[in-house]
C-alpha atoms as a PDB file:
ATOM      1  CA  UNK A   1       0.000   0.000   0.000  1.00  0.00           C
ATOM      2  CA  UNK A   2       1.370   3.432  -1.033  1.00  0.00           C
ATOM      3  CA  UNK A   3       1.192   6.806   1.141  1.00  0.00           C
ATOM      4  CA  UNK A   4      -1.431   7.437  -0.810  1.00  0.00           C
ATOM      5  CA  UNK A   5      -3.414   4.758  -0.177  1.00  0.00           C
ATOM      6  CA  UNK A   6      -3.132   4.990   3.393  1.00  0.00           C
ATOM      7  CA  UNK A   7      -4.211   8.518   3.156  1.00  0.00           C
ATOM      8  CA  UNK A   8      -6.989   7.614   1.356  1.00  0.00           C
ATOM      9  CA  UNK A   9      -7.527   4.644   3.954  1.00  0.00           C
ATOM     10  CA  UNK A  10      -7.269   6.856   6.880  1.00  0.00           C
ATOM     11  CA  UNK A  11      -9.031   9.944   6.408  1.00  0.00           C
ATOM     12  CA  UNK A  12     -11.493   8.430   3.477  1.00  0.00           C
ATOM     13  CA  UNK A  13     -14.899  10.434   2.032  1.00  0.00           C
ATOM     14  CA  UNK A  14     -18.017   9.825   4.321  1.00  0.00           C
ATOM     15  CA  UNK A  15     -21.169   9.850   2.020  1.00  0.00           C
ATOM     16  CA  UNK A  16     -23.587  11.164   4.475  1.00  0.00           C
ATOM     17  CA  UNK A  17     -27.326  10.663   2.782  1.00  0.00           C
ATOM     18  CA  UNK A  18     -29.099  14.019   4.809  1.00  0.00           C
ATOM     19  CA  UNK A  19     -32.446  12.633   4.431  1.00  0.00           C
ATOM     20  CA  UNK A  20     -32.147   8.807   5.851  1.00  0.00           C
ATOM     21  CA  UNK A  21     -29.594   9.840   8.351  1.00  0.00           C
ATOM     22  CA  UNK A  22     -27.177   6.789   7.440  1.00  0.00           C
ATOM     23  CA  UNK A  23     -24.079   7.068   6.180  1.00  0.00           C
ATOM     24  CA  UNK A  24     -21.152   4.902   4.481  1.00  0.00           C
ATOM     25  CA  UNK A  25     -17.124   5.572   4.285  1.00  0.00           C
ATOM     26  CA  UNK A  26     -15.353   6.003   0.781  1.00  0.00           C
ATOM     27  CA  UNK A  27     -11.939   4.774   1.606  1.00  0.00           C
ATOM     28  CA  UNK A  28     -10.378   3.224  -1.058  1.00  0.00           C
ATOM     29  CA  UNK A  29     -12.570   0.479  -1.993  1.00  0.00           C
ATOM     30  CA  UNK A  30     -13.835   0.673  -5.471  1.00  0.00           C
ATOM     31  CA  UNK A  31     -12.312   3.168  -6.397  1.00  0.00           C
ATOM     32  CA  UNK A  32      -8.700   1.557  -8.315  1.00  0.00           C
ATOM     33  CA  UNK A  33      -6.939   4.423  -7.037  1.00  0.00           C
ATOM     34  CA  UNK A  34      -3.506   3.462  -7.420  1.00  0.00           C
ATOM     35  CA  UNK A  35      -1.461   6.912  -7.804  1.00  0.00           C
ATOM     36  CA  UNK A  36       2.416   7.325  -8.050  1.00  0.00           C
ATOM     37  CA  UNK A  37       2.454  10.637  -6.917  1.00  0.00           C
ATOM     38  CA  UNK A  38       2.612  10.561  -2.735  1.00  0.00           C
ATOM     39  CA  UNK A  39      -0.211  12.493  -0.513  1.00  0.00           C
ATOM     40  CA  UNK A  40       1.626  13.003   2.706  1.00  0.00           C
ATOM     41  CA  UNK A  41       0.161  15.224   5.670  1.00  0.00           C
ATOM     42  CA  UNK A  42       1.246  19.101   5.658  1.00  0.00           C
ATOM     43  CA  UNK A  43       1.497  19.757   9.028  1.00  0.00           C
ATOM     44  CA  UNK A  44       1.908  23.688   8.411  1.00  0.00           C
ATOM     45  CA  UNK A  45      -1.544  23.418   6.544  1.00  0.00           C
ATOM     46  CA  UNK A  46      -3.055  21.179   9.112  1.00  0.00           C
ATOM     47  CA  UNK A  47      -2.013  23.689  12.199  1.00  0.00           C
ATOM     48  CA  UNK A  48      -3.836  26.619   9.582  1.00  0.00           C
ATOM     49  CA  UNK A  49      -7.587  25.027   9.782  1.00  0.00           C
ATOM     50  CA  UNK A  50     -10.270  26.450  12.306  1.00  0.00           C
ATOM     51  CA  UNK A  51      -9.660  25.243  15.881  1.00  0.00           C
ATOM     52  CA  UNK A  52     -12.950  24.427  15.351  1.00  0.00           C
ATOM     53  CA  UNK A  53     -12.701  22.076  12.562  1.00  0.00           C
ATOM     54  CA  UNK A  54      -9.300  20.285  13.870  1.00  0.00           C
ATOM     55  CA  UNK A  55     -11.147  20.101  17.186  1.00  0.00           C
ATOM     56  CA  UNK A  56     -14.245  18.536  15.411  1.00  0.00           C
ATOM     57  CA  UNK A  57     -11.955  15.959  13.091  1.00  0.00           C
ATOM     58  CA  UNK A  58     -13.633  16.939  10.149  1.00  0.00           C
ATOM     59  CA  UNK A  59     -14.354  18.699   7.085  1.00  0.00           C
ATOM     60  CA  UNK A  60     -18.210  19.016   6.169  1.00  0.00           C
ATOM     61  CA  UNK A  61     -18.592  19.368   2.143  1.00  0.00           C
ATOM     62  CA  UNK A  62     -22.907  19.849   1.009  1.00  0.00           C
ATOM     63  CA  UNK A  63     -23.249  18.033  -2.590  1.00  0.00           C
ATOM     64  CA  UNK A  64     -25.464  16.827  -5.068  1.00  0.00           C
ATOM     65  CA  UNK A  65     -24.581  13.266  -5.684  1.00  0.00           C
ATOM     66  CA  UNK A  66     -26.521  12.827  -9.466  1.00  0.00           C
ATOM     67  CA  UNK A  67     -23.536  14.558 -11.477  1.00  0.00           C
ATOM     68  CA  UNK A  68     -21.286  11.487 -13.226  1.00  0.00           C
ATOM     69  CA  UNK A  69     -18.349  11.701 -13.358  1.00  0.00           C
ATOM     70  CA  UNK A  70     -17.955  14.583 -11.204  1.00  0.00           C
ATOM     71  CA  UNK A  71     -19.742  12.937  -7.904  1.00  0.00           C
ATOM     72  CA  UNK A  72     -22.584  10.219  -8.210  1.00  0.00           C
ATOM     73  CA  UNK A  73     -23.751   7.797  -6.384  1.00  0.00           C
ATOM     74  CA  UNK A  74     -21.572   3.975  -6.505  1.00  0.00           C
ATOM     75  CA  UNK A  75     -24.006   0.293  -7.664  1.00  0.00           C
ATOM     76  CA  UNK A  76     -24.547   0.305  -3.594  1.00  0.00           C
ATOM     77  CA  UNK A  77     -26.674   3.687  -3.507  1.00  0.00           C
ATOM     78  CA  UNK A  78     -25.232   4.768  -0.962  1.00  0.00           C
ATOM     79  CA  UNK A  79     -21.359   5.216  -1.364  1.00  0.00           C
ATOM     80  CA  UNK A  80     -20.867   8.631  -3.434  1.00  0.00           C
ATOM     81  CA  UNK A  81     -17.588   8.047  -6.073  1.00  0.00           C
ATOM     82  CA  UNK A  82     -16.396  10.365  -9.002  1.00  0.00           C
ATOM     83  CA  UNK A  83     -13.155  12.943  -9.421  1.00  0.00           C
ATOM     84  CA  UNK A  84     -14.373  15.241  -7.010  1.00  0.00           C
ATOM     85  CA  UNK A  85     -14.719  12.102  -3.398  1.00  0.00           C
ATOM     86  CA  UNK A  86     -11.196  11.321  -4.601  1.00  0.00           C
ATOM     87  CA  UNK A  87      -9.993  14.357  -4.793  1.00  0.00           C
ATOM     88  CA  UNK A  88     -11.733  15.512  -1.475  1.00  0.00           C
ATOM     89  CA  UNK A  89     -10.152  12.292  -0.330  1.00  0.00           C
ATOM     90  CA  UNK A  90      -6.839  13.293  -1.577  1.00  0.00           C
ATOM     91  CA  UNK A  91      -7.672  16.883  -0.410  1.00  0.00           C
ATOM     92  CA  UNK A  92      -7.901  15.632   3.331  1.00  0.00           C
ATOM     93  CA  UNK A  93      -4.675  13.491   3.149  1.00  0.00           C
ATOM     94  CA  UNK A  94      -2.598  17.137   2.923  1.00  0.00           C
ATOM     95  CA  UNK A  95      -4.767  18.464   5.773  1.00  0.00           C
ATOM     96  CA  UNK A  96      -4.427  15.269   7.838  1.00  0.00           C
ATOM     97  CA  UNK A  97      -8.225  15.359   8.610  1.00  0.00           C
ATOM     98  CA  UNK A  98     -11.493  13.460   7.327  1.00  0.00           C
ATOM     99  CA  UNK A  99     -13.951  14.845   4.934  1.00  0.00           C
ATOM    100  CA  UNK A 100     -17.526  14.324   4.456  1.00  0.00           C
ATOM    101  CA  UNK A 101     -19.655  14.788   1.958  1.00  0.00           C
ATOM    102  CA  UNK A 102     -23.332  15.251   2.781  1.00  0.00           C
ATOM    103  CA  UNK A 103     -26.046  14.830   0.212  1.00  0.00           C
ATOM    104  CA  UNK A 104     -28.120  17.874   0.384  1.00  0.00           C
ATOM    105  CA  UNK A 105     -30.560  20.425  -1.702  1.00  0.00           C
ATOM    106  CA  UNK A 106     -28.271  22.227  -4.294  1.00  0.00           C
ATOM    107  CA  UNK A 107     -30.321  25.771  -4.269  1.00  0.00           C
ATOM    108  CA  UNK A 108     -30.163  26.502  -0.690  1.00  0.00           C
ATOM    109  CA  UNK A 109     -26.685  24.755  -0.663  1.00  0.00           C
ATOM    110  CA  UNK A 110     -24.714  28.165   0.026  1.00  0.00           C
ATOM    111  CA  UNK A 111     -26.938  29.734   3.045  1.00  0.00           C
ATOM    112  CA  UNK A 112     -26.776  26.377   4.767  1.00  0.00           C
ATOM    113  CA  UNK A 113     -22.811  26.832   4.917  1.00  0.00           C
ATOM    114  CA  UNK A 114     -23.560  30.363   5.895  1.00  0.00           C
ATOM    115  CA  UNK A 115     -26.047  29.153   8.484  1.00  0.00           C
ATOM    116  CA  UNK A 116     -23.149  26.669   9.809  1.00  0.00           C
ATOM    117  CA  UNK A 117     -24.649  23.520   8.585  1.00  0.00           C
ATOM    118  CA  UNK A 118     -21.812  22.415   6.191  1.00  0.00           C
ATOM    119  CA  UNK A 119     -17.915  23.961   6.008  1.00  0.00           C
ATOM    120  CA  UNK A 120     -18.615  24.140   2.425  1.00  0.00           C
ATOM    121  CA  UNK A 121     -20.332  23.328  -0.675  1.00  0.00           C
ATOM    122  CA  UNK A 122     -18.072  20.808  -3.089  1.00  0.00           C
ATOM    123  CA  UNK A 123     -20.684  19.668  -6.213  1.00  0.00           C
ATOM    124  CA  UNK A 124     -19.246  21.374  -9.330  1.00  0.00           C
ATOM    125  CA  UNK A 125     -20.869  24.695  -8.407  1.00  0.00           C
ATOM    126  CA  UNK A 126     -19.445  27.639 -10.586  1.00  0.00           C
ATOM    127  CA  UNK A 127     -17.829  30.208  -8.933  1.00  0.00           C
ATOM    128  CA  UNK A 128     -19.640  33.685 -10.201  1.00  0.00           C
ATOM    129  CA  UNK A 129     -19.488  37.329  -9.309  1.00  0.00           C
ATOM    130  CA  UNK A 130     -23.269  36.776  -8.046  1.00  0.00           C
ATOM    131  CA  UNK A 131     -22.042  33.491  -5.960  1.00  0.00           C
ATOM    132  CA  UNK A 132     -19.101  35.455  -4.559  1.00  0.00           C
ATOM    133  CA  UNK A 133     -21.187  37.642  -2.245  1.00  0.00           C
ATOM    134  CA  UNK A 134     -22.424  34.762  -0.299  1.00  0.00           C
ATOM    135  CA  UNK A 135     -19.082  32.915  -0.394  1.00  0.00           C
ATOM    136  CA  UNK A 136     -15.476  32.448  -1.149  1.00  0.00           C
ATOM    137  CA  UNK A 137     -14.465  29.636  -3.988  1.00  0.00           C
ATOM    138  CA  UNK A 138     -11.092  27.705  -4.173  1.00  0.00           C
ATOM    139  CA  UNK A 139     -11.225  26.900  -8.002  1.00  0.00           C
ATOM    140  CA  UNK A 140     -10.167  23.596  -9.455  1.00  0.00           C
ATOM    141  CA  UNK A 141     -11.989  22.929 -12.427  1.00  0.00           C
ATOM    142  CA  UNK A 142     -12.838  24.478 -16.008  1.00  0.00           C
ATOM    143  CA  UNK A 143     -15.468  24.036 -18.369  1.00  0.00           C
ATOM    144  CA  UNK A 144     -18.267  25.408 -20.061  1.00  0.00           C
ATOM    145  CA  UNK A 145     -22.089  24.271 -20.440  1.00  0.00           C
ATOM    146  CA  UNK A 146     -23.648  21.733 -22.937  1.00  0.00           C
ATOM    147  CA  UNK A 147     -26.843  21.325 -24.524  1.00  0.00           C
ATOM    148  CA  UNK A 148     -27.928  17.727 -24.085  1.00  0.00           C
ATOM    149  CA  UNK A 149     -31.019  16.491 -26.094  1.00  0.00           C
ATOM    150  CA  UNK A 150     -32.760  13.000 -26.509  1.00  0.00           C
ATOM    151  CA  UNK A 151     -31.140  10.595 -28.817  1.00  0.00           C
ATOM    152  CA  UNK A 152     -31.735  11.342 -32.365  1.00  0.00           C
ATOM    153  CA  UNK A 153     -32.459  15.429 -31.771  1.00  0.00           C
ATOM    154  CA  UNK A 154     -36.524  14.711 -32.632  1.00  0.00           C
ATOM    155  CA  UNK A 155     -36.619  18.559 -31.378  1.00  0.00           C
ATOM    156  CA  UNK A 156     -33.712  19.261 -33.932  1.00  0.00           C
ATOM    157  CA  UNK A 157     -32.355  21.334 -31.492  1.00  0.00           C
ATOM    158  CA  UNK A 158     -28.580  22.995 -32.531  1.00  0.00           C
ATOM    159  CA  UNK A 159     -27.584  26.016 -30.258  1.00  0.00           C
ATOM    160  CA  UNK A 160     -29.224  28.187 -27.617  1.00  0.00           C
ATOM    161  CA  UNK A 161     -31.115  30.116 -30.207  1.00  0.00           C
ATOM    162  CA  UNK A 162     -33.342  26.932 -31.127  1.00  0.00           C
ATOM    163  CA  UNK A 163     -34.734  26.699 -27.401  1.00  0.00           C
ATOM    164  CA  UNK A 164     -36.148  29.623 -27.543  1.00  0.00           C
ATOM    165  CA  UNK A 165     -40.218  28.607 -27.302  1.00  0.00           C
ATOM    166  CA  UNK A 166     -39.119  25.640 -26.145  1.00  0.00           C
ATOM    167  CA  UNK A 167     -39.758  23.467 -22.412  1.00  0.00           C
ATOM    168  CA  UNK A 168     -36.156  23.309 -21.188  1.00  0.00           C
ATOM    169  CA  UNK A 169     -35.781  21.046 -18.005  1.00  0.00           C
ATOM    170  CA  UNK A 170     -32.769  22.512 -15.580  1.00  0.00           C
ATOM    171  CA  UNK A 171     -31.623  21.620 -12.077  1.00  0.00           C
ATOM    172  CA  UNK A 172     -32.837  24.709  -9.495  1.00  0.00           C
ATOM    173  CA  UNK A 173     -30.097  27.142  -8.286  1.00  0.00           C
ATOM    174  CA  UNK A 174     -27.589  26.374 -11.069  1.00  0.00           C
ATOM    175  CA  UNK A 175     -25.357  28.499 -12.937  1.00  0.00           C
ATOM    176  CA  UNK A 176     -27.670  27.484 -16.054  1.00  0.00           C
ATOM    177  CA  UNK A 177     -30.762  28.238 -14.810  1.00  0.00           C
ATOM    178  CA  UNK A 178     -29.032  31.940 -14.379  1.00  0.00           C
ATOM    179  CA  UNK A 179     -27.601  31.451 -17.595  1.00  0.00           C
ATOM    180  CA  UNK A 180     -30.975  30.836 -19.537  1.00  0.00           C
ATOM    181  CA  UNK A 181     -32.879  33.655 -17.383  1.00  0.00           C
ATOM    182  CA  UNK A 182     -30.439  36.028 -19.254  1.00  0.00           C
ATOM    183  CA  UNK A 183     -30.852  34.980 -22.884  1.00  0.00           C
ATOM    184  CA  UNK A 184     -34.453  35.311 -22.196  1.00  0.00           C
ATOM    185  CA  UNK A 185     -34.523  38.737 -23.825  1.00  0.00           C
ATOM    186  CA  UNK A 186     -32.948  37.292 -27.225  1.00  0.00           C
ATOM    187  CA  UNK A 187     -35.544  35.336 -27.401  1.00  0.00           C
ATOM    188  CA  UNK A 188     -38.442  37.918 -28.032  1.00  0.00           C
ATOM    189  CA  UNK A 189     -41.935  37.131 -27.924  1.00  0.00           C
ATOM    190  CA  UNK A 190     -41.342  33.165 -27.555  1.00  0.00           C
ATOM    191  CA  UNK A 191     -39.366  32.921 -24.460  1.00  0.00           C
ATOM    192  CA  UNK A 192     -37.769  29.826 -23.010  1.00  0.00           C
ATOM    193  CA  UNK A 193     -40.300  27.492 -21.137  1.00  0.00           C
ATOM    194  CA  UNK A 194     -37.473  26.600 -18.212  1.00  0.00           C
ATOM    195  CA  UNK A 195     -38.563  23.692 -15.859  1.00  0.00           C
ATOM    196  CA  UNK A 196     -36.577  24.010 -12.677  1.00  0.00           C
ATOM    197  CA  UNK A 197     -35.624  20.939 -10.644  1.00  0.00           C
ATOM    198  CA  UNK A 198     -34.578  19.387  -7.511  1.00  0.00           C
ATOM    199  CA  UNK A 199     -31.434  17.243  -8.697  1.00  0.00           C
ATOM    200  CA  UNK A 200     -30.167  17.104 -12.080  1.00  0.00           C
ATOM    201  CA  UNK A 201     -31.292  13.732 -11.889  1.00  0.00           C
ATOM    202  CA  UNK A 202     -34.741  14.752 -12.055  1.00  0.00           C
ATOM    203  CA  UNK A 203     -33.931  17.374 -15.303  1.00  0.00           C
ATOM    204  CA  UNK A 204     -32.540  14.621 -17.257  1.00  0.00           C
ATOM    205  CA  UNK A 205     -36.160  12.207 -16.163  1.00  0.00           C
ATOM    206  CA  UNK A 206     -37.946  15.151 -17.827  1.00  0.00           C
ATOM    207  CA  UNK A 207     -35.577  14.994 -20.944  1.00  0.00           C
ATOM    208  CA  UNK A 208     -35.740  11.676 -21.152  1.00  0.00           C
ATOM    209  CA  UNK A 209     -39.335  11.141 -21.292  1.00  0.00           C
ATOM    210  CA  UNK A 210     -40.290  14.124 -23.369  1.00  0.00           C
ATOM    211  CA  UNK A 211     -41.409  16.500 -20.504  1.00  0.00           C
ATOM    212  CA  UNK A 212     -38.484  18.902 -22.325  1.00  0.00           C
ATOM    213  CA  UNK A 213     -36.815  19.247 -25.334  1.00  0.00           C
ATOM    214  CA  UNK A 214     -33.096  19.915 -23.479  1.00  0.00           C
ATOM    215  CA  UNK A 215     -31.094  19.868 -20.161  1.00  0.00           C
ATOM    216  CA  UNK A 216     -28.402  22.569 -19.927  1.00  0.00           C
ATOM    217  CA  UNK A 217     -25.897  20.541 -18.408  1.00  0.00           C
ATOM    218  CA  UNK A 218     -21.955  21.498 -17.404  1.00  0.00           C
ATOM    219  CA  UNK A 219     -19.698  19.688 -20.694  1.00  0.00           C
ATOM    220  CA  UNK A 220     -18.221  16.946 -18.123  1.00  0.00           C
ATOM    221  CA  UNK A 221     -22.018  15.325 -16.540  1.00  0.00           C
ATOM    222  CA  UNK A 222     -23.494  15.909 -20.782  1.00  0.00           C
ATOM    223  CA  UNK A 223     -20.698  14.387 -21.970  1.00  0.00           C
ATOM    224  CA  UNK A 224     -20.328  11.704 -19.493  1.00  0.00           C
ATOM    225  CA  UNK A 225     -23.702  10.794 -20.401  1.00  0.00           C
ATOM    226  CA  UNK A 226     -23.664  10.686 -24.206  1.00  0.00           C
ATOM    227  CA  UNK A 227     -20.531   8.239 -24.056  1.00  0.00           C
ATOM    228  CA  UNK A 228     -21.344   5.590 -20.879  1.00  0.00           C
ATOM    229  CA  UNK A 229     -23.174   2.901 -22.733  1.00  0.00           C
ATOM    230  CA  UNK A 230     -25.958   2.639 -19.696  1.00  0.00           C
ATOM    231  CA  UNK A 231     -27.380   6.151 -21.042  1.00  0.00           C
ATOM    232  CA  UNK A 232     -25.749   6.863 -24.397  1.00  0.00           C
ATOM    233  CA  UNK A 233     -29.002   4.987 -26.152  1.00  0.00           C
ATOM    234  CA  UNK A 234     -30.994   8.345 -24.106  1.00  0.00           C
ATOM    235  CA  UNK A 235     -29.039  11.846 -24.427  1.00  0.00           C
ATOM    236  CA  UNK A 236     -27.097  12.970 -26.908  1.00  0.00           C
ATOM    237  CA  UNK A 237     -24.919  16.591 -27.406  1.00  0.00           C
ATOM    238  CA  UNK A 238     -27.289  18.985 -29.442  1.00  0.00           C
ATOM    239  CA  UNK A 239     -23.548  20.196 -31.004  1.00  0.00           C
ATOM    240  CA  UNK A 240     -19.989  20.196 -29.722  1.00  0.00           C
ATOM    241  CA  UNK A 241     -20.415  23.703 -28.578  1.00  0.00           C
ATOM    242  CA  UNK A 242     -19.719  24.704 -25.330  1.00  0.00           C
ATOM    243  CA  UNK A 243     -21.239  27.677 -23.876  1.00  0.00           C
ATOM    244  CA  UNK A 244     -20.052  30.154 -21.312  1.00  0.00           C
ATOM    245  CA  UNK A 245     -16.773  28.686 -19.843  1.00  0.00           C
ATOM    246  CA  UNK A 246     -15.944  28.898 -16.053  1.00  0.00           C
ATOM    247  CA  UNK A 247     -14.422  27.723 -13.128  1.00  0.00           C
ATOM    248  CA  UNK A 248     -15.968  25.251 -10.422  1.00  0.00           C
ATOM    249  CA  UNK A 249     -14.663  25.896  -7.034  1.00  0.00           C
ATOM    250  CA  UNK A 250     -15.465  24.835  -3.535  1.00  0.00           C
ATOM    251  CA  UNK A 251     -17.433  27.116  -1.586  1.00  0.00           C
ATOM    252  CA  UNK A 252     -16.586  27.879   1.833  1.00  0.00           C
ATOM    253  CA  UNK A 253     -18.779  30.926   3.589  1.00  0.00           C
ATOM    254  CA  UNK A 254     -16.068  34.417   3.843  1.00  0.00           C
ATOM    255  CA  UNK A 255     -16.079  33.858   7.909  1.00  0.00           C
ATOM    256  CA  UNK A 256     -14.196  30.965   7.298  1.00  0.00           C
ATOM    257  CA  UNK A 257     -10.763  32.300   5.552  1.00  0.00           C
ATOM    258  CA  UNK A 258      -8.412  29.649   7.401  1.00  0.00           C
ATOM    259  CA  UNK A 259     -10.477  26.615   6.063  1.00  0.00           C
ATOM    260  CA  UNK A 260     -10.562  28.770   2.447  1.00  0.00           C
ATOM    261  CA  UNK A 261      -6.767  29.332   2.738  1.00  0.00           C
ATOM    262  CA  UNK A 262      -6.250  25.985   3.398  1.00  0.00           C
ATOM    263  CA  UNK A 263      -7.631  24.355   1.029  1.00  0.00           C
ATOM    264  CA  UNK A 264      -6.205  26.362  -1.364  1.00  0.00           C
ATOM    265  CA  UNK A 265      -2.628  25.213  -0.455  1.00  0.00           C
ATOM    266  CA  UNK A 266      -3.647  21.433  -0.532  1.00  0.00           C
ATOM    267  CA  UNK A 267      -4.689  21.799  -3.707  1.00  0.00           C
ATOM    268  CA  UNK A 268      -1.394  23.329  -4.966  1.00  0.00           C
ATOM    269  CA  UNK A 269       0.529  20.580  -3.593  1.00  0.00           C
ATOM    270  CA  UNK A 270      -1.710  18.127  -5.333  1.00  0.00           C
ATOM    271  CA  UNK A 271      -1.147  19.984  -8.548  1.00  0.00           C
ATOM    272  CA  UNK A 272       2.361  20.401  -8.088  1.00  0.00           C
ATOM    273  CA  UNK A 273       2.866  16.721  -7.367  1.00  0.00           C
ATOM    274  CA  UNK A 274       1.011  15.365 -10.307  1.00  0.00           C
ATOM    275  CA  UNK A 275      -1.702  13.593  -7.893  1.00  0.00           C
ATOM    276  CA  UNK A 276      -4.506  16.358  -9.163  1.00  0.00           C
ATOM    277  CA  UNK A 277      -3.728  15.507 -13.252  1.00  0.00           C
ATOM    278  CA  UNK A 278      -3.778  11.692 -12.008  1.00  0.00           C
ATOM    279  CA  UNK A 279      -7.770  11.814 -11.003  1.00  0.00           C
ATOM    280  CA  UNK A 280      -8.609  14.188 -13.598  1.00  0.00           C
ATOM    281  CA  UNK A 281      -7.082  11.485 -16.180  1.00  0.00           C
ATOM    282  CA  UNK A 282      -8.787   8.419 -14.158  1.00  0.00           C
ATOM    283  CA  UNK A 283     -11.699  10.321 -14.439  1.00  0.00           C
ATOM    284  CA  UNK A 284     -11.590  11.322 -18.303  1.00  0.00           C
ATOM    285  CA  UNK A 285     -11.604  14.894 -17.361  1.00  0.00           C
ATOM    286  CA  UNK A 286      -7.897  16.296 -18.074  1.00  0.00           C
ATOM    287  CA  UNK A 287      -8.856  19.142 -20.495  1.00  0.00           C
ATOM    288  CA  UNK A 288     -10.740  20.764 -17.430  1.00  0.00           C
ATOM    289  CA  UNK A 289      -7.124  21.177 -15.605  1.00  0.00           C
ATOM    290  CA  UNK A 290      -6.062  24.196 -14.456  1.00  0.00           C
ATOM    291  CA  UNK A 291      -2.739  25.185 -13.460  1.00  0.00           C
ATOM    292  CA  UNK A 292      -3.003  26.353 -10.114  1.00  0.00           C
ATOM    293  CA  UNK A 293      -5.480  27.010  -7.608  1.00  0.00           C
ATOM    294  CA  UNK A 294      -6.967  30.278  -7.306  1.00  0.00           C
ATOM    295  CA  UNK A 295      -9.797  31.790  -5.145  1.00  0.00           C
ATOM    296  CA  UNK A 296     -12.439  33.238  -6.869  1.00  0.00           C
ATOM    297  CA  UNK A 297     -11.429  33.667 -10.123  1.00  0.00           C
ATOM    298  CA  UNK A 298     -14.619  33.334 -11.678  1.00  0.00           C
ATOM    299  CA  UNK A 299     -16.896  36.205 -13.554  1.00  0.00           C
END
């Protein structure tokens, strides 16, 4: 077993389901991590978290576990896997601590770290100007939004323009809901008909049986979809377009600057030893790298 993998071992991702109140540890079983690249304990980064947090022995990240490959939910139901468990996994071997992540509602996701229910929101949220006055963001991710459509395009839908009088399913509270509410006006007299939605698992139900015509979906979860032979016979990419690039970072609420600054050094060390480019290529997501991390960076 490698340093990472007793890392990984040790401090693990506990999938916390909100609603049922049970829970189940991500360590690494099933997840064929086996990285080259070491993840050993910063103790300089540790000593920086919240007395609170080190006292508590744990990190508390809010997702929304229906996003493949980015976090989803392992054959068990229960266990959450994708690039962003192992990376919070990898994320809490630097800071010598445990992380959780909690399955919770994605729309209220950013006043319930506010309100001190979660240390942060981790569930490919994009960091915007608008999303920067209720938090900071330690960014980690780029990539721009899809247009996913039902197998064979019966809507023969090919760019944003082409949804306009259109029912377009979308998961509530996400940067493409805010995204279609301003290309409303180009739109004129037939606006889009926008279906907002719990869980982007409930957006794509609506695609898939005809409720809508499209899902605005970020490029890795559309494209994820279109290629993994369980749903490729569904969805398919309207075009190869993507639309509005940006960065995903994890939230963390702007009382909280020593969990924010912290975070934001593990991450550099993960990029700077090669661990970070490992999951994004285990995870077929390298041409979303970025180079370093950076706190809210986003527009």
């Amino acid at each position: 077993m490698n340093v990472f993998r007793r890392a990984l071992a040790l401090t693990g991702v506990l999938a916390v389901l909100a609603a049922g109140g049970c829970d189940a540890t991500m360590g690494n079983k099933g997840t064929g991590l086996d990285l080259t690249a070491a993840v050993t304990t910063d103790e300089a980064l540790h000593a920086a978290l919240p007395p609170a947090i080190r006292d508590r022995g744990f990190i508390r990240l809010v997702t929304d576990a229906s996003y493949a490959p980015m976090e989803y939910f392992a054959a068990d139901g229960r266990t959450i896997i994708g690039f962003e468990p192992d990376l919070s996994a990898a994320l809490g071997g630097v800071l010598g601590i445990r992380l959780e992540m909690v399955v919770g509602d994605f729309a209220t996701a950013l006043d319930e770290v506010n309100r001190g229910t979660y240390d942060g929101v981790f569930s490919s949220m994009t960091d915007s100007a608008e999303r920067q006055k209720k938090a900071d963001f330690v960014d980690y991710f780029s990539t721009g939004t899809s247009i996913l459509v039902q197998r064979g395009n019966p809507a023969h839908i090919r760019n944003l323009t082409d949804l306009c009088g259109q029912r377009v399913a979308v998961e509530a509270g996400t940067f493409q809901e805010d995204m279609i509410a301003r290309r409303q006006r180009r739109c004129g007299p037939d606006p889009i008909l926008v279906t907002s939605l719990k869980t982007n698992a409930d957006a794509l139900l609506h695609l898939r049986t005809g409720r809508a015509v499209a899902v605005l979906n970020d490029f890795p979860p559309a494209s994820y979809l279109v290629t993994d032979p369980r749903t490729n016979m569904y969805y398919q990419l309207a075009s190869d377009m993507q639309y509005e690039t940006g960065l995903f970072g994890i939230a963390v609420a702007k009382s909280s600057p020593g969990l924010r600054d912290a975070l934001k050094g593990a991450l550099d060390r993960l990029i700077s030893t090669g661990t970070y480019g490992e999951l994004l290529q285990r995870w077929g997501l390298a041409s979303g790298a970025v180079t370093e991390a950076t706190v809210n960076a986003g527009h």
